[in-house]
Protein backbone atom coordinates (compact mmCIF):
# COMPACT_ATOMS: atom_id res chain seq x y z
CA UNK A 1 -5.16 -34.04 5.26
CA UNK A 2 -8.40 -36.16 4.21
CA UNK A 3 -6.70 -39.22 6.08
CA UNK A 4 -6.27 -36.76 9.07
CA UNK A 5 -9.44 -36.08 8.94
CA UNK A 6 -10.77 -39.29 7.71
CA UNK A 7 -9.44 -40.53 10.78
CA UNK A 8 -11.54 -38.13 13.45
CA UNK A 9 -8.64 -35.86 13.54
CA UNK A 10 -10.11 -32.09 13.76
CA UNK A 11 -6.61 -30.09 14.06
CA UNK A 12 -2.98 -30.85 12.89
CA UNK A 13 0.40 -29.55 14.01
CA UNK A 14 2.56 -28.35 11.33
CA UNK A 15 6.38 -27.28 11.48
CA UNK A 16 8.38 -24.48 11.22
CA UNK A 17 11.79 -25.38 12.38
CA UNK A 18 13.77 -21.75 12.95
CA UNK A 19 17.59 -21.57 12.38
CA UNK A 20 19.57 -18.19 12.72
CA UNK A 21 20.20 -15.99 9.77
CA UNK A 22 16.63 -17.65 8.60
CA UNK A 23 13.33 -16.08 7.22
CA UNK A 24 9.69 -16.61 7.31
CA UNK A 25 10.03 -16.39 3.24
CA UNK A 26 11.66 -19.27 3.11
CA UNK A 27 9.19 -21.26 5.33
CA UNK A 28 6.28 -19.91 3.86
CA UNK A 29 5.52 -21.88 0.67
CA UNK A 30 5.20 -25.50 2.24
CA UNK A 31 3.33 -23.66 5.04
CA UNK A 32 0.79 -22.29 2.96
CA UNK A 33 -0.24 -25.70 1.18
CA UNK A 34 -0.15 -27.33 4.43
CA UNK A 35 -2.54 -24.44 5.97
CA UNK A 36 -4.66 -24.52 2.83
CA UNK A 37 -5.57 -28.22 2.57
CA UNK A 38 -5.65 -28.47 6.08
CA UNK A 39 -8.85 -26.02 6.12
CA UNK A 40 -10.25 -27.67 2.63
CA UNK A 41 -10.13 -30.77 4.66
CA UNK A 42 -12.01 -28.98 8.33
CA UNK A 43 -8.83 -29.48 10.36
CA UNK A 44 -7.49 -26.58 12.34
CA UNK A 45 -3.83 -26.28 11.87
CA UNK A 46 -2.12 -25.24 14.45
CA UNK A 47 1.70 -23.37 14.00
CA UNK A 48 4.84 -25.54 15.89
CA UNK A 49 7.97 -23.04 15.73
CA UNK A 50 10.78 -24.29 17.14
CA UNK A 51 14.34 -25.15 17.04
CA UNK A 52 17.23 -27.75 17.32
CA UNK A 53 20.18 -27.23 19.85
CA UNK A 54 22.49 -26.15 17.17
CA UNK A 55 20.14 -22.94 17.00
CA UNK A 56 19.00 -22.39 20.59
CA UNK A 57 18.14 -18.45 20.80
CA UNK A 58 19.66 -18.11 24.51
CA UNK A 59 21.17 -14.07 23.66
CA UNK A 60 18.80 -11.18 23.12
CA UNK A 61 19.42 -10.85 19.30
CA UNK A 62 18.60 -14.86 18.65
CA UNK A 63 14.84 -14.18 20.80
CA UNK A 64 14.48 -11.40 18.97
CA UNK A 65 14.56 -13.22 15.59
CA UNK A 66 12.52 -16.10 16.64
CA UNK A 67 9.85 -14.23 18.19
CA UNK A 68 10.11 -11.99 14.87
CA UNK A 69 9.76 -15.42 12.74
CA UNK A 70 6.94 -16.79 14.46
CA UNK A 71 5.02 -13.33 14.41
CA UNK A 72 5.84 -12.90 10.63
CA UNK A 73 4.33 -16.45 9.73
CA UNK A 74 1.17 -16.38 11.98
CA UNK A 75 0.49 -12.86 10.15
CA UNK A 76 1.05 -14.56 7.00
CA UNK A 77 -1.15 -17.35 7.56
CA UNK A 78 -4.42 -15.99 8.85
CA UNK A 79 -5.83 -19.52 8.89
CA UNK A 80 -3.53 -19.84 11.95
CA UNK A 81 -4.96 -19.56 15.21
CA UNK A 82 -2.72 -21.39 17.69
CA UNK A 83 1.26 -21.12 17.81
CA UNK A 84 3.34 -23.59 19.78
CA UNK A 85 6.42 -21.93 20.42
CA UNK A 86 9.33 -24.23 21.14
CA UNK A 87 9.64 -28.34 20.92
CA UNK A 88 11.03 -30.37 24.22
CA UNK A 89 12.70 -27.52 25.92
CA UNK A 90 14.10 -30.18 28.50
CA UNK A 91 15.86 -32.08 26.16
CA UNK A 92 19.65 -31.26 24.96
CA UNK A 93 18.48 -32.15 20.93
CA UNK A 94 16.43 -29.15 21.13
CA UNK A 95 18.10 -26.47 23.76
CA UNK A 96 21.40 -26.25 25.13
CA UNK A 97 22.69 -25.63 27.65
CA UNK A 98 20.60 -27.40 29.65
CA UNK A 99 22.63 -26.17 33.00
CA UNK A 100 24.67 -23.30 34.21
CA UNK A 101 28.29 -23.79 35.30
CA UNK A 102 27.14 -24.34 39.04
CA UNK A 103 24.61 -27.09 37.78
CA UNK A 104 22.09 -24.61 38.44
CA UNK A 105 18.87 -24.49 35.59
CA UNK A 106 19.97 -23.18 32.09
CA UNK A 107 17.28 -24.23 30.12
CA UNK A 108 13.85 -23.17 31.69
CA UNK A 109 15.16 -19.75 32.59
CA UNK A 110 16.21 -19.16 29.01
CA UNK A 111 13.06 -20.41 27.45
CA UNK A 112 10.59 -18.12 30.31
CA UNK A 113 12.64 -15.28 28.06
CA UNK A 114 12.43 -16.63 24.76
CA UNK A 115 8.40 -17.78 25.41
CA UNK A 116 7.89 -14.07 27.09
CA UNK A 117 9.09 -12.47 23.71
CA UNK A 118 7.54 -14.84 21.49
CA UNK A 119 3.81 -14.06 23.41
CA UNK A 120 4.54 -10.44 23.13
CA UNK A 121 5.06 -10.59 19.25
CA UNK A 122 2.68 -12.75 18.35
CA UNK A 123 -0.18 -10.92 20.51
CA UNK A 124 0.93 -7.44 18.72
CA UNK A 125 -0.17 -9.57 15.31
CA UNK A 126 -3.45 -10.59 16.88
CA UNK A 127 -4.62 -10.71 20.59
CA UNK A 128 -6.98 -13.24 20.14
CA UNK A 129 -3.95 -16.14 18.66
CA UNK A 130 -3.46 -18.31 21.05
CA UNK A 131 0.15 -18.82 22.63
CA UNK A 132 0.92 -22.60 23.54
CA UNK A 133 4.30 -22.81 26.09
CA UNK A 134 5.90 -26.14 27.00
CA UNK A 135 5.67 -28.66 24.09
CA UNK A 136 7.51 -30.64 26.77
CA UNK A 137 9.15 -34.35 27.13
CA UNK A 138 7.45 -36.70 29.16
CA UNK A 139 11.16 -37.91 31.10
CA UNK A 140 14.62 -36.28 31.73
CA UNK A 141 17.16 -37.09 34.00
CA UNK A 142 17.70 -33.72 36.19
CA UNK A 143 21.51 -35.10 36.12
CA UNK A 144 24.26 -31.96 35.42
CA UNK A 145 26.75 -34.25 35.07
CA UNK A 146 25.00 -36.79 32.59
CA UNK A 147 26.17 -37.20 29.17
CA UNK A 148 22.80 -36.29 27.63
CA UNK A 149 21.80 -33.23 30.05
CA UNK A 150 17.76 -33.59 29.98
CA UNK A 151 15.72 -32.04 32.36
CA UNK A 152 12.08 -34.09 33.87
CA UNK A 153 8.95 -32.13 32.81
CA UNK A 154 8.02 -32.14 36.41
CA UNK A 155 10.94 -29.63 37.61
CA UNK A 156 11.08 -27.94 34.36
CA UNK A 157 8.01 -26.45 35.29
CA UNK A 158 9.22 -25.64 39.08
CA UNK A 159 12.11 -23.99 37.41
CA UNK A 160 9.53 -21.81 34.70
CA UNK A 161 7.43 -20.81 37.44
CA UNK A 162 10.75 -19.68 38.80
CA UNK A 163 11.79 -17.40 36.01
CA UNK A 164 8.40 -16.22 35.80
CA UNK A 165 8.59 -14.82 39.19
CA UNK A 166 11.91 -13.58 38.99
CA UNK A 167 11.80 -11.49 36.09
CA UNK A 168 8.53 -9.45 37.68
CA UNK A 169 6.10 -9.87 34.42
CA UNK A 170 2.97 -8.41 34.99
CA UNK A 171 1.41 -10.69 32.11
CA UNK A 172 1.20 -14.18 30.67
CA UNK A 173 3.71 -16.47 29.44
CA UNK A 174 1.05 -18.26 27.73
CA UNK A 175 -2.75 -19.04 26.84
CA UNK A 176 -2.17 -22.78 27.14
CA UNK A 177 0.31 -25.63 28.31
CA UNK A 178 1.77 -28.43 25.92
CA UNK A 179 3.21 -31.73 27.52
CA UNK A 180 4.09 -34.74 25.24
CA UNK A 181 2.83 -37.78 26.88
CA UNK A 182 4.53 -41.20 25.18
CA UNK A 183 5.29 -44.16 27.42
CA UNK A 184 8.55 -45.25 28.69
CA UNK A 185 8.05 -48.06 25.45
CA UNK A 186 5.31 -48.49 23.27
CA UNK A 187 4.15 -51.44 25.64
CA UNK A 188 3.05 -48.50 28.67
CA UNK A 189 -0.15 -48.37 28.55
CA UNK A 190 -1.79 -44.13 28.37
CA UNK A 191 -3.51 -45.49 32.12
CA UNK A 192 -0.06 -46.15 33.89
CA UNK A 193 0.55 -43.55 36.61
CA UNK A 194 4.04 -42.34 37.88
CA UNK A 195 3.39 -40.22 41.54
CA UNK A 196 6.89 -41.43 42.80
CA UNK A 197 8.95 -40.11 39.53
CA UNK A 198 9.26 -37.10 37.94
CA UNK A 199 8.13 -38.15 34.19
CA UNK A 200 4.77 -37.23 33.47
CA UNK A 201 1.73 -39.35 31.54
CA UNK A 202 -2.00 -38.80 30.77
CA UNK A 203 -2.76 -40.54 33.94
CA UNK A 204 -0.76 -38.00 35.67
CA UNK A 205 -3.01 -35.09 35.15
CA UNK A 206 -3.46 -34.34 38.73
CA UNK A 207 0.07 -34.02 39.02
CA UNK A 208 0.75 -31.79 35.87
CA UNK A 209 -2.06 -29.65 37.55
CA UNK A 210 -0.69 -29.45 40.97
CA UNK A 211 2.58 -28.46 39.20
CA UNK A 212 1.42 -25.45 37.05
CA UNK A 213 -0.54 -24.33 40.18
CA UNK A 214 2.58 -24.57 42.33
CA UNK A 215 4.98 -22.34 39.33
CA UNK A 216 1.61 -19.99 38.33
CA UNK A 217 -1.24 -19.32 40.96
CA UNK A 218 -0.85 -16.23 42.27
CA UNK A 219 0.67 -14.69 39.43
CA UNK A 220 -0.88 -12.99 36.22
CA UNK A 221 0.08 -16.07 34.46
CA UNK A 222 -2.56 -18.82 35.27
CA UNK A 223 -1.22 -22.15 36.65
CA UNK A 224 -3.62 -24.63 37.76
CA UNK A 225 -6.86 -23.22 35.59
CA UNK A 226 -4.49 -23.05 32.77
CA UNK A 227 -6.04 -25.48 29.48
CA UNK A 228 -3.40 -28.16 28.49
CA UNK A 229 -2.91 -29.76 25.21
CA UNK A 230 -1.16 -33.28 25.12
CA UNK A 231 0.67 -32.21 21.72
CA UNK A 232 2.65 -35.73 21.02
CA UNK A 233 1.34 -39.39 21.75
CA UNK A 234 2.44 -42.12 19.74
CA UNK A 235 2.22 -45.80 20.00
CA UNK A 236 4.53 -47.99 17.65
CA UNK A 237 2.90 -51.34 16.37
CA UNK A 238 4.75 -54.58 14.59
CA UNK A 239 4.37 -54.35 10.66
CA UNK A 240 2.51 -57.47 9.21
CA UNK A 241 4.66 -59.58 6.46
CA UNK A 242 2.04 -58.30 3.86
CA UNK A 243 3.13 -54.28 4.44
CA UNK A 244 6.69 -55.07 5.39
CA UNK A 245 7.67 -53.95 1.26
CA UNK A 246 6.37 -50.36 2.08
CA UNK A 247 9.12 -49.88 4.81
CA UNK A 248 13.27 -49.94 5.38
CA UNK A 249 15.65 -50.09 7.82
CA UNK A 250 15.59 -51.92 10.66
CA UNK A 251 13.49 -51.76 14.35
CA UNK A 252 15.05 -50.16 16.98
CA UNK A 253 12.51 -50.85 19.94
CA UNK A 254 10.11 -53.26 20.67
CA UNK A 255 6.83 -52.00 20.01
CA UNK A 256 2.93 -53.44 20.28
CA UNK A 257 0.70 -55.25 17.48
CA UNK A 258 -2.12 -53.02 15.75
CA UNK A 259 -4.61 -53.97 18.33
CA UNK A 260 -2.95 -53.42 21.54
CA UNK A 261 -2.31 -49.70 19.41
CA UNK A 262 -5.81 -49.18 18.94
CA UNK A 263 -6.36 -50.27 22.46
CA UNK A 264 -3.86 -47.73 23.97
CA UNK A 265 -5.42 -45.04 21.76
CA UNK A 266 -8.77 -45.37 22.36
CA UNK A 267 -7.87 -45.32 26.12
CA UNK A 268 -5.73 -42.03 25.65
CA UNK A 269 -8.33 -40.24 23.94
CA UNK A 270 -11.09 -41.23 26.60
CA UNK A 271 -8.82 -40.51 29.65
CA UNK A 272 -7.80 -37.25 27.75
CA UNK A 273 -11.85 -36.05 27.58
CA UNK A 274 -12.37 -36.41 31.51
CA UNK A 275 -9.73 -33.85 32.71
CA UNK A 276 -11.59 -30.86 32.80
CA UNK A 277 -8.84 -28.31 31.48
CA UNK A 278 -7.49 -30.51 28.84
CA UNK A 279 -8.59 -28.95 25.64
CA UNK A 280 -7.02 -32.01 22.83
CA UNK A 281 -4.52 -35.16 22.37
CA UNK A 282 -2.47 -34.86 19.19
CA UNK A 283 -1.68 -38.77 17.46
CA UNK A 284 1.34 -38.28 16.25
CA UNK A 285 1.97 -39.76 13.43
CA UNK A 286 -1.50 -40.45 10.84
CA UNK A 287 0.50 -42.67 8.34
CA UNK A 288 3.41 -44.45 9.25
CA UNK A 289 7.10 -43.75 8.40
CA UNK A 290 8.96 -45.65 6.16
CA UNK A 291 12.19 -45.88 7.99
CA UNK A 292 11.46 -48.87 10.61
CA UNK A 293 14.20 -46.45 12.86
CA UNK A 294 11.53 -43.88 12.82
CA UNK A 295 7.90 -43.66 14.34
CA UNK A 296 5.49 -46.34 13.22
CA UNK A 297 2.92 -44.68 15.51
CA UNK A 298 0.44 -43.88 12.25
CA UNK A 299 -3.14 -44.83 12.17
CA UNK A 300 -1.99 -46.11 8.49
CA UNK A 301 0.71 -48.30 7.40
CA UNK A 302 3.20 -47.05 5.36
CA UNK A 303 1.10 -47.62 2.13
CA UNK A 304 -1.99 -45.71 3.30
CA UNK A 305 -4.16 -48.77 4.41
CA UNK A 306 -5.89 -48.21 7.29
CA UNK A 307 -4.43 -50.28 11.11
CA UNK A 308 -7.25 -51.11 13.75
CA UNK A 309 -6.53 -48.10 15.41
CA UNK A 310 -7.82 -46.07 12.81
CA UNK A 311 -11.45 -46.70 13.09
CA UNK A 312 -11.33 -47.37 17.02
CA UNK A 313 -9.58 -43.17 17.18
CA UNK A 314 -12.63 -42.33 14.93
CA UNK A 315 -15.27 -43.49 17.30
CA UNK A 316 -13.14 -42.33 20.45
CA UNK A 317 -13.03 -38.39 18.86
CA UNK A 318 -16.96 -38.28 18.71
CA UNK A 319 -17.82 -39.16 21.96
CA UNK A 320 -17.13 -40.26 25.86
């Protein structure tokens, strides 16, 4: 948490990953010590409950029992003021199915019931916690028949402003929207735009604003007012031959050297602060991982030292 915050970072997403027959006990400790030096440290943490495929609550008694986990923990941990519920709804890693028999939507219909339950809950614990819906992918394929059934962010949304509608809620969803904004490859820059496709970048904010306007407006859930948080951005950089003993594996991508990193972040960060309901841009990660398979998207190496990003997200946090 001090090289969080060391680094200009002012709030931190921590995870609770839900699985059935699971409890809020059993999450708690870890939580609490995350939640505790986060605070010590002046960096809001912010509550990411979620779940992998394997788990996806799609019947009543599964919602029930995540929206009961994620209430129990954000009354547990007062610190808490902000709950992301779900992680990259539009993906088949974290919810399945992702379409119905008749290659109709599955997966945004399911998750308007399981976010509606989850915002209910979680506003009986306090009314003034903030609900964050979404936490979506940046790409998906919108393909039924694909081996990997994803859907794109952009009708994901069509299809949650759908359900909304359909199931005649007279209330919100949510208090704020979460996209995850990585490039196609580390070597995208945050200032590439994509108005013929269906993914969705930082550049694309008048897009992602047109879109909640088109599911919400009109409704009691707000659409194209509503504040946004980019929740994931990450940018992987080479490792120099003097680090390289800190890390394993082997690379799986190509990704940028430190500079062009702190380039893309700086950039991010600055685009991020001129769209007006865009409330923060999460770095994901602050110090590397040590598996060269994994994200190498830190402001740190593996070992702790700082990369050129480090200082450049520092100045970029303070000001335009």
């Amino acid at each position: 948490m001090k090289a969080a915050h060391d680094a200009g970072f002012r709030s931190i997403a921590l995870s609770a990953v839900w699985e059935r027959g699971g409890t809020a006990d059993a999450a708690l400790g870890p939580l609490r010590r995350a939640v505790k030096a986060a605070v010590a440290n002046e960096i809001e943490p912010v509550l990411l409950v979620y779940q992998l495929s394997s788990n996806t609550p799609v019947d009543p008694a599964g919602r029930s029992a995540f929206a009961t986990f994620a209430a129990e923990l954000a009354q547990r941990l007062p610190d808490v003021r902000t709950v992301i519920v779900g992680n990259e709804p539009n993906l088949n890693l974290f919810w399945m199915p992702q379409f119905a028999p008749d290659e109709s939507d599955a997966a945004a219909s399911a998750y308007e019931q399981l976010l509606a339950e989850s915002y209910d809950s979680l506003k009986k614990v306090d009314s003034d916690l903030k609900v964050v819906g979404g936490a979506l992918a940046p790409r998906g394929s919108d393909d039924a028949n694909a081996s990997r059934q994803t859907h794109s962010p952009t009708q994901f949304i069509v299809d949650l402003g759908r359900a909304y509608r359909a199931s005649g809620r007279d209330r919100p969803l949510m208090d704020a929207f979460s996209l995850h904004v990585y490039g196609e490859s580390p070597r995208v820059p945050p200032t590439l735009r994509h108005p013929n496709t269906t993914s969705l970048g930082i550049a694309d904010y008048p897009k992602l604003v047109r879109l909640l306007g088109q599911a919400f407006d009109g409704t009691a859930q707000p659409g194209s007012r509503l504040p946004v948080l980019y929740a994931e951005y990450g940018v992987e950089t080479t490792i120099p031959p003097d680090k390289a003993a800190a890390y394993t594996g082997h690379e799986v991508i190509q990704p940028v050297d430190p500079t062009t990193q702190a380039h893309y972040y700086a950039d991010a960060i600055r685009l991020a602060r001129r769209q007006p309901t865009v409330k923060g841009i999460y770095i994901f990660h602050v110090v590397d991982e040590t598996k060269l398979e994994g994200l190498q998207s830190g402001v740190r190496y593996a070992d702790g030292t700082p990369k050129p990003s480090l200082e450049g997200v520092r100045r970029a946090s303070l000001g335009p």
